[in-house]
Protein backbone atom coordinates (compact mmCIF):
# COMPACT_ATOMS: atom_id res chain seq x y z
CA UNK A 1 19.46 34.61 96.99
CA UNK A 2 22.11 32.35 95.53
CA UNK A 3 24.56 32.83 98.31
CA UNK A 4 21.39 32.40 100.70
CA UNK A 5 20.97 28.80 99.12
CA UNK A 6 24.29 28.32 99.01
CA UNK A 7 24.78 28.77 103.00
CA UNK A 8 21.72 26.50 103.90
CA UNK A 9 23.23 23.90 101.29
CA UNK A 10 26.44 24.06 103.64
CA UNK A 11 24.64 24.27 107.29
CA UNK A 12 22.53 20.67 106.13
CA UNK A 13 25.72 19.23 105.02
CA UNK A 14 27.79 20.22 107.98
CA UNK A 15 24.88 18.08 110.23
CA UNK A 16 24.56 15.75 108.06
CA UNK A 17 28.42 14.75 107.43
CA UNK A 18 28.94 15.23 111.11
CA UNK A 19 26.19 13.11 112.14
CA UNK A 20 26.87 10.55 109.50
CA UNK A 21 31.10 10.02 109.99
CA UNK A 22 30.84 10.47 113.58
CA UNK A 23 27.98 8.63 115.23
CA UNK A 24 27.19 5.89 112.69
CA UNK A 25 28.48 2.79 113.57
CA UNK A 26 29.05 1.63 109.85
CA UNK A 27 31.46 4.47 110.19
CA UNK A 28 32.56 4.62 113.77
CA UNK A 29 33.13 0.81 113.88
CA UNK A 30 36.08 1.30 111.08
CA UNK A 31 37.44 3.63 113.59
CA UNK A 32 37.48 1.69 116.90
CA UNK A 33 39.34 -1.04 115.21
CA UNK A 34 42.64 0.85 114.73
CA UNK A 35 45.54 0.52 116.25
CA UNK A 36 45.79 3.68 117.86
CA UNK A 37 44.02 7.30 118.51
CA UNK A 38 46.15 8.45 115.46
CA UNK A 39 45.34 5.92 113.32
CA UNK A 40 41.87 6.37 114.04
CA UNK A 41 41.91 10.07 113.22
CA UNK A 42 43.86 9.45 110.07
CA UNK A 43 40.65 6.84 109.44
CA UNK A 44 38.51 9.58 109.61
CA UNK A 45 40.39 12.09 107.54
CA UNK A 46 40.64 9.68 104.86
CA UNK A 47 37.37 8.75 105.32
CA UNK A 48 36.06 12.15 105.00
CA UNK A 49 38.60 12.85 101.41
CA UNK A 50 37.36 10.11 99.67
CA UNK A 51 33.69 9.94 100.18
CA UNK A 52 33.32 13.48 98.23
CA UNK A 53 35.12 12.47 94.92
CA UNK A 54 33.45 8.69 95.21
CA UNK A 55 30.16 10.55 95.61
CA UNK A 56 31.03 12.52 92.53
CA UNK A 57 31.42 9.15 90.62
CA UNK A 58 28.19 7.47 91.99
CA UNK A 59 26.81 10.50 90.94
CA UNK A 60 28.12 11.43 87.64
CA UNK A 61 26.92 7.70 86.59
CA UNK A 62 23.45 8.96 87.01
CA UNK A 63 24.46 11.95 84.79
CA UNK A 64 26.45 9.66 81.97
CA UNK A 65 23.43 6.95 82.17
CA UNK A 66 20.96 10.32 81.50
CA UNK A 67 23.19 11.56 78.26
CA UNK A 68 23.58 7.98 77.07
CA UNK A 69 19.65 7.57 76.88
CA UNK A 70 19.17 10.95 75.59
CA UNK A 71 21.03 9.53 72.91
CA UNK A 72 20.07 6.36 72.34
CA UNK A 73 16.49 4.25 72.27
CA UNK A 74 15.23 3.82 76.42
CA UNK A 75 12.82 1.27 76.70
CA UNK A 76 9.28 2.61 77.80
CA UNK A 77 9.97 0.67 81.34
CA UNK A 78 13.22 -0.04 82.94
CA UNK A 79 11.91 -3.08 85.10
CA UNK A 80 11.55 -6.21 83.00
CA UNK A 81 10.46 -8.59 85.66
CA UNK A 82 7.37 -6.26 86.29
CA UNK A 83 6.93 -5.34 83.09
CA UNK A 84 6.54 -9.46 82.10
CA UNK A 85 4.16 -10.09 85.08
CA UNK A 86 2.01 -6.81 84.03
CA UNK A 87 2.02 -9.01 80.42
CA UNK A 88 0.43 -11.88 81.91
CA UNK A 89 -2.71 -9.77 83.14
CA UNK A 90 -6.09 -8.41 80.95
CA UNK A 91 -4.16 -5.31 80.36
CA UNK A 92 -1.28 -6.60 78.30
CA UNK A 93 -2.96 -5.22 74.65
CA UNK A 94 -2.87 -2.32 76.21
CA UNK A 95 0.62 -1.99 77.00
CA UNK A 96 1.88 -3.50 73.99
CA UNK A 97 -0.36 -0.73 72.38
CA UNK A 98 1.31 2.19 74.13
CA UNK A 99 5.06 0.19 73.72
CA UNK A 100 4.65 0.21 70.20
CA UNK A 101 3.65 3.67 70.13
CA UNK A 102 6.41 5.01 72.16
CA UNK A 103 8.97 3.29 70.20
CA UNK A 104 7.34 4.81 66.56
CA UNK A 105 7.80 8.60 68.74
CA UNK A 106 11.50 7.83 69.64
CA UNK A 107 12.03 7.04 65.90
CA UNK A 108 10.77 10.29 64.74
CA UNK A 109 12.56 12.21 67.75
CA UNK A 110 8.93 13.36 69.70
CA UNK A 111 10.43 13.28 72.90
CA UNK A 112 7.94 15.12 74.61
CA UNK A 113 5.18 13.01 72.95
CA UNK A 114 6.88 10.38 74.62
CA UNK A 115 7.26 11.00 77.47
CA UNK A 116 3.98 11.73 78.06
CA UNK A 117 2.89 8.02 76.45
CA UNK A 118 5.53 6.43 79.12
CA UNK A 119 3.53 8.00 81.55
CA UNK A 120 0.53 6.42 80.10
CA UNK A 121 2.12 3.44 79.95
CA UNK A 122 3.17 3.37 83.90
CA UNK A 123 -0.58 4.16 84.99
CA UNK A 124 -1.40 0.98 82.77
CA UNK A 125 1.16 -0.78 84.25
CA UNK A 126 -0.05 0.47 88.36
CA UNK A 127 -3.60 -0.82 87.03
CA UNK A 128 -2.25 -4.30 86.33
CA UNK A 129 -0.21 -4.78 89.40
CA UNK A 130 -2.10 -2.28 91.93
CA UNK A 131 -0.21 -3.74 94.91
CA UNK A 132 3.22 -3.24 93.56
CA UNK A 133 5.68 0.29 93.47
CA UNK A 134 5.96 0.62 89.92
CA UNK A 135 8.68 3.63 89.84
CA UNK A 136 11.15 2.04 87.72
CA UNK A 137 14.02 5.03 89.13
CA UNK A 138 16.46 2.51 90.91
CA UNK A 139 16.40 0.04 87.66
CA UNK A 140 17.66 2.24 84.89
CA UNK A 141 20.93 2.21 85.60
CA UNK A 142 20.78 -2.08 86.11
CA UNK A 143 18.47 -2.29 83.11
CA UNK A 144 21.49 -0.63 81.07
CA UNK A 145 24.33 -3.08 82.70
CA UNK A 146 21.94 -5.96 81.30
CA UNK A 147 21.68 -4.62 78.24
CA UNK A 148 24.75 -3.17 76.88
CA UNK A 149 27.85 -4.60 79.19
CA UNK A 150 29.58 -7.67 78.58
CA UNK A 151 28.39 -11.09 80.11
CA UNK A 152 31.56 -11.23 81.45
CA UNK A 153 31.41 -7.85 83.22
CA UNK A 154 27.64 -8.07 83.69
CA UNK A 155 28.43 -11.10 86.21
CA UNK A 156 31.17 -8.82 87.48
CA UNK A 157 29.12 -5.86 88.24
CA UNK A 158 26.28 -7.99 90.25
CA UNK A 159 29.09 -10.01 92.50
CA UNK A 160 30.66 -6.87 93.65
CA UNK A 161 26.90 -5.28 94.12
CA UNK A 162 26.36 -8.10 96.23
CA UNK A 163 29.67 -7.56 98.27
CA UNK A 164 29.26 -4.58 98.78
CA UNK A 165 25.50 -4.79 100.08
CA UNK A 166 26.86 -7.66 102.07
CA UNK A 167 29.65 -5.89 103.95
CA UNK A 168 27.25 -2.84 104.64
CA UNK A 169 24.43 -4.96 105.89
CA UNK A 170 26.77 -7.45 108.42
CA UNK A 171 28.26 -4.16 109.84
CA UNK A 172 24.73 -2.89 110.68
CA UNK A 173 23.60 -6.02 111.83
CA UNK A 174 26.24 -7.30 114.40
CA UNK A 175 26.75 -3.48 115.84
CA UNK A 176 22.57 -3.43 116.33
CA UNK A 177 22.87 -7.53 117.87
CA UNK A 178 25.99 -6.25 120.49
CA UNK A 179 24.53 -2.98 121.74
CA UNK A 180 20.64 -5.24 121.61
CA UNK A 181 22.85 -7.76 123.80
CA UNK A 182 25.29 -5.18 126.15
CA UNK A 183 22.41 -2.28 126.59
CA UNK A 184 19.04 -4.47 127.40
CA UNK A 185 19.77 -8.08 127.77
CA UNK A 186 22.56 -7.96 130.05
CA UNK A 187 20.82 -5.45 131.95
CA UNK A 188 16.99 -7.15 131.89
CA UNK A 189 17.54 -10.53 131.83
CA UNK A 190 20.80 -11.65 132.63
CA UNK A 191 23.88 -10.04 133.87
CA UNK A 192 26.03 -13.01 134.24
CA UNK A 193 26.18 -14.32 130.33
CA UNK A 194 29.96 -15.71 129.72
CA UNK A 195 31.58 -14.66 126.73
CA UNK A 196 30.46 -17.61 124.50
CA UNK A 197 27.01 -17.16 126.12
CA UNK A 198 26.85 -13.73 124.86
CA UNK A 199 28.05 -14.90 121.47
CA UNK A 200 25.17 -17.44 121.24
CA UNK A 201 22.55 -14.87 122.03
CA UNK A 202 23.91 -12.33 119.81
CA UNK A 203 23.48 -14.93 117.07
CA UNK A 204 19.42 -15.31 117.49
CA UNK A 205 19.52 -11.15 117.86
CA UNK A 206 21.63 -10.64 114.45
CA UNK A 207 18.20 -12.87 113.14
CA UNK A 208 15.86 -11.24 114.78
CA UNK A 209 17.41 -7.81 113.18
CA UNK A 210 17.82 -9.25 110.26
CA UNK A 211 14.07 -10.00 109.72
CA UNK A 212 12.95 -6.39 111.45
CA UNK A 213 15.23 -5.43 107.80
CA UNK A 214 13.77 -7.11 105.36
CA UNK A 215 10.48 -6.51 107.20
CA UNK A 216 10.96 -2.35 106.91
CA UNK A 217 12.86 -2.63 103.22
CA UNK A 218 9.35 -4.39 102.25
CA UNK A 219 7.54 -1.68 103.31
CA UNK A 220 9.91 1.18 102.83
CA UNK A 221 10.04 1.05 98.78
CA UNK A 222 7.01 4.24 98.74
CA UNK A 223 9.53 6.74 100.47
CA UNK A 224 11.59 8.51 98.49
CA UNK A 225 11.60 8.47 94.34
CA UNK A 226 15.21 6.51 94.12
CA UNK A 227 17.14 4.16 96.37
CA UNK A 228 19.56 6.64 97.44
CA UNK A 229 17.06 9.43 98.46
CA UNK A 230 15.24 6.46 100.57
CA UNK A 231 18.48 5.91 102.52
CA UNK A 232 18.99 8.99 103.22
CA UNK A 233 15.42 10.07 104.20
CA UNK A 234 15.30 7.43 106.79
CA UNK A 235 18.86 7.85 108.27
CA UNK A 236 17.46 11.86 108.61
CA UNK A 237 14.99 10.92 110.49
CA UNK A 238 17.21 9.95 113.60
CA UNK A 239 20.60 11.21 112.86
CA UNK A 240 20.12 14.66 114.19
CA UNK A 241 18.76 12.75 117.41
CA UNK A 242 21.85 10.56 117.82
CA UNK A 243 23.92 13.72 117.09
CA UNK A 244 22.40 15.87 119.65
CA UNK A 245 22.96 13.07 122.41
CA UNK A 246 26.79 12.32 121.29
CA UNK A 247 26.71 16.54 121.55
CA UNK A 248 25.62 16.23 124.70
CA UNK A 249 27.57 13.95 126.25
CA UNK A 250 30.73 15.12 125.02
CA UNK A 251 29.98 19.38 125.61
CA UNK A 252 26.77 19.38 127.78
CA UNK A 253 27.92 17.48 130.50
CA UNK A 254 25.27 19.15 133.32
CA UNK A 255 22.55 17.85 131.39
CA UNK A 256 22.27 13.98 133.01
CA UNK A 257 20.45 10.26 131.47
CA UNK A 258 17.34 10.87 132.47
CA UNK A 259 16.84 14.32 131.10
CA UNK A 260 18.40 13.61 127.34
CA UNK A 261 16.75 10.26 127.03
CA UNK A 262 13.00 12.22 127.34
CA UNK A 263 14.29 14.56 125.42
CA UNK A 264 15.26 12.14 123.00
CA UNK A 265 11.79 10.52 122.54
CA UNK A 266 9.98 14.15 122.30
CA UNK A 267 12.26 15.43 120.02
CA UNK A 268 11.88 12.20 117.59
CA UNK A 269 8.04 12.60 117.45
CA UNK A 270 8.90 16.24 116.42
CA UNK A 271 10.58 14.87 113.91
CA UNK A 272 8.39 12.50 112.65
CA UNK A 273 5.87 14.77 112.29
CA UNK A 274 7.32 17.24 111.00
CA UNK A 275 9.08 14.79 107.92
CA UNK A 276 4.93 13.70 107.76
CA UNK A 277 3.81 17.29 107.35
CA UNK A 278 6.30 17.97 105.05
CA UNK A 279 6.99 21.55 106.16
CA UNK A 280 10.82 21.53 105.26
CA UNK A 281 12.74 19.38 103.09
CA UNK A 282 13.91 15.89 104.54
CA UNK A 283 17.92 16.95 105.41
CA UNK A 284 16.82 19.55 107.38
CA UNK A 285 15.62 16.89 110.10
CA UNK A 286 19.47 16.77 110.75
CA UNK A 287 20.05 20.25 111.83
CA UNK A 288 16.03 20.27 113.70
CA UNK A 289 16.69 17.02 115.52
CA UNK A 290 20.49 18.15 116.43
CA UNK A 291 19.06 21.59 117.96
CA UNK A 292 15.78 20.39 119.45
CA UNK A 293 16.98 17.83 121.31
CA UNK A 294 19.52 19.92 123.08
CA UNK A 295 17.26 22.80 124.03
CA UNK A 296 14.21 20.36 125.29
CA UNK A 297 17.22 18.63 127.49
CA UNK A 298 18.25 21.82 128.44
CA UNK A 299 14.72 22.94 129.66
CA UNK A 300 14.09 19.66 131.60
CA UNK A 301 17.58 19.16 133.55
CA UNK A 302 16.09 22.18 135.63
CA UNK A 303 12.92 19.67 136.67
CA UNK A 304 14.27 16.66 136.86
CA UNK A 305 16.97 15.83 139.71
CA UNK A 306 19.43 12.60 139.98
CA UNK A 307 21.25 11.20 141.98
CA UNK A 308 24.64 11.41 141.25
CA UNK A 309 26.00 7.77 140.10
CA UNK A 310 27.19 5.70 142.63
């Protein structure tokens, strides 16, 4: 059974490492930009070396954050801006009430009598604010920089958060506002833009994408129970799909356009659906999306006939 696990643990992986380093652009754009083919594949080699030992870290901070608070006094709620606004409503008494009583069970070591109360006390808090997420997952690790780092790293730690989101997010955004500009506006509405034409309409599509983000990060914060899981629910949902089309155009060359880009669209409402249904667990929408895609493209190359390009 073990070895059974083991194997599936490797087969999700496999789609979704392959999926991830070699058809996202955040990825594939740090590629392109070398000097050379080698280069490039050196890139990627790298690329692929370091992310498992920096996942190890990211990880293992979860871990150390877990021990330290196993050890020492957590607060009954890691979000303090919630937890003030919740104060300001008819039920603070209440959730002093339970905060005092959680604290008096950490001091005599009742763990599982607390827990239990900071469950109490987070259906108390969902009462107060009924409109807002109140899984405090993605804050325990901040609420632990506020309150036990120095100011001096504190500050630290939330500039290079902020660089870091930064860099990640301006990737995304100018490689969605050039292929938004190259794939559909050149090709609807005007083939003849000049290069500082096309700059000045990428600029009002970087916008536009950059609202559609904060517009789906406003309603994404009910998927997933952390940050991390979120991600990489959502980037499941259509990375087997871009795989199976890069796998198609690079060893399925018989299969043409028209024929992978339905297949595309039926194979993501499989998807959907299935990730809705919850019949299998999220990363296996990798390998599903990877696999469908190619045998529905398969199946409808032998109805659908094109002209060869001119």
């Amino acid at each position: 059974m073990t070895s059974i696990i083991f194997l599936a643990v490797l087969l999700v992986a496999f789609f979704l490492a392959l999926s991830y380093f070699g058809t996202d652009h955040s990825q594939v754009g740090r590629y392109i930009t070398a000097k050379n083919a080698r280069e490039s594949k050196i890139g990627l080699l790298l690329n692929g070396l370091v992310k498992i030992p920096m996942q190890y870290i990211i990880l293992m901070l979860g871990v150390f954050t877990f021990l330290f608070y196993l050890n020492n006094k957590a607060p009954v709620y890691f979000d303090s801006v919630k937890q003030e606004r919740a104060y300001q409503t008819t039920y603070a008494d209440s959730l002093k009430k339970l905060n005092n009583q959680y604290v008096l069970l950490q001091k005599i070591s009742f763990t599982k009598e607390a827990a239990i109360v900071r469950e109490k006390y987070k259906a108390t808090l969902k009462a107060a604010l009924p409109y807002d997420d109140v899984s405090d997952t993605n804050f325990i690790f901040l609420r632990f920089v506020m309150d036990y780092l120095p100011k001096g790293l504190v500050g630290l730690f939330i500039a290079i958060l902020f660089l870091s989101a930064w860099g990640s997010i301006a990737a995304a955004l100018n490689a969605l506002a050039a292929c938004t500009v190259i794939d559909f506006h050149q090709q609807f509405f005007n083939k003849n833009l000049s290069g500082e034409q096309s700059y000045k309409v990428a600029k009002w599509y970087t916008l536009g994408w950059g609202l559609f983000c904060i517009l789906v990060a406003m309603f994404a914060t009910n998927i997933g129970n952390s940050l991390i899981e979120t991600v990489n629910i959502l980037g499941s949902l259509f990375y087997g799909v871009i795989l199976g089309i890069f796998l198609i155009a690079f060893f399925l060359k018989f299969i043409k356009a028209n024929a992978t880009f339905i297949a595309a669209i039926i194979t993501e409402l499989m998807v959907i659906g299935i990730y809705n249904l919850k019949i299998v667990s999220f990363l296996w929408l990798n390998v599903i999306g990877a696999l469908v895609i190619i045998l529905i493209a398969c199946i409808l190359q032998f109805f659908i006939k094109e002209k060869a390009p001119r």
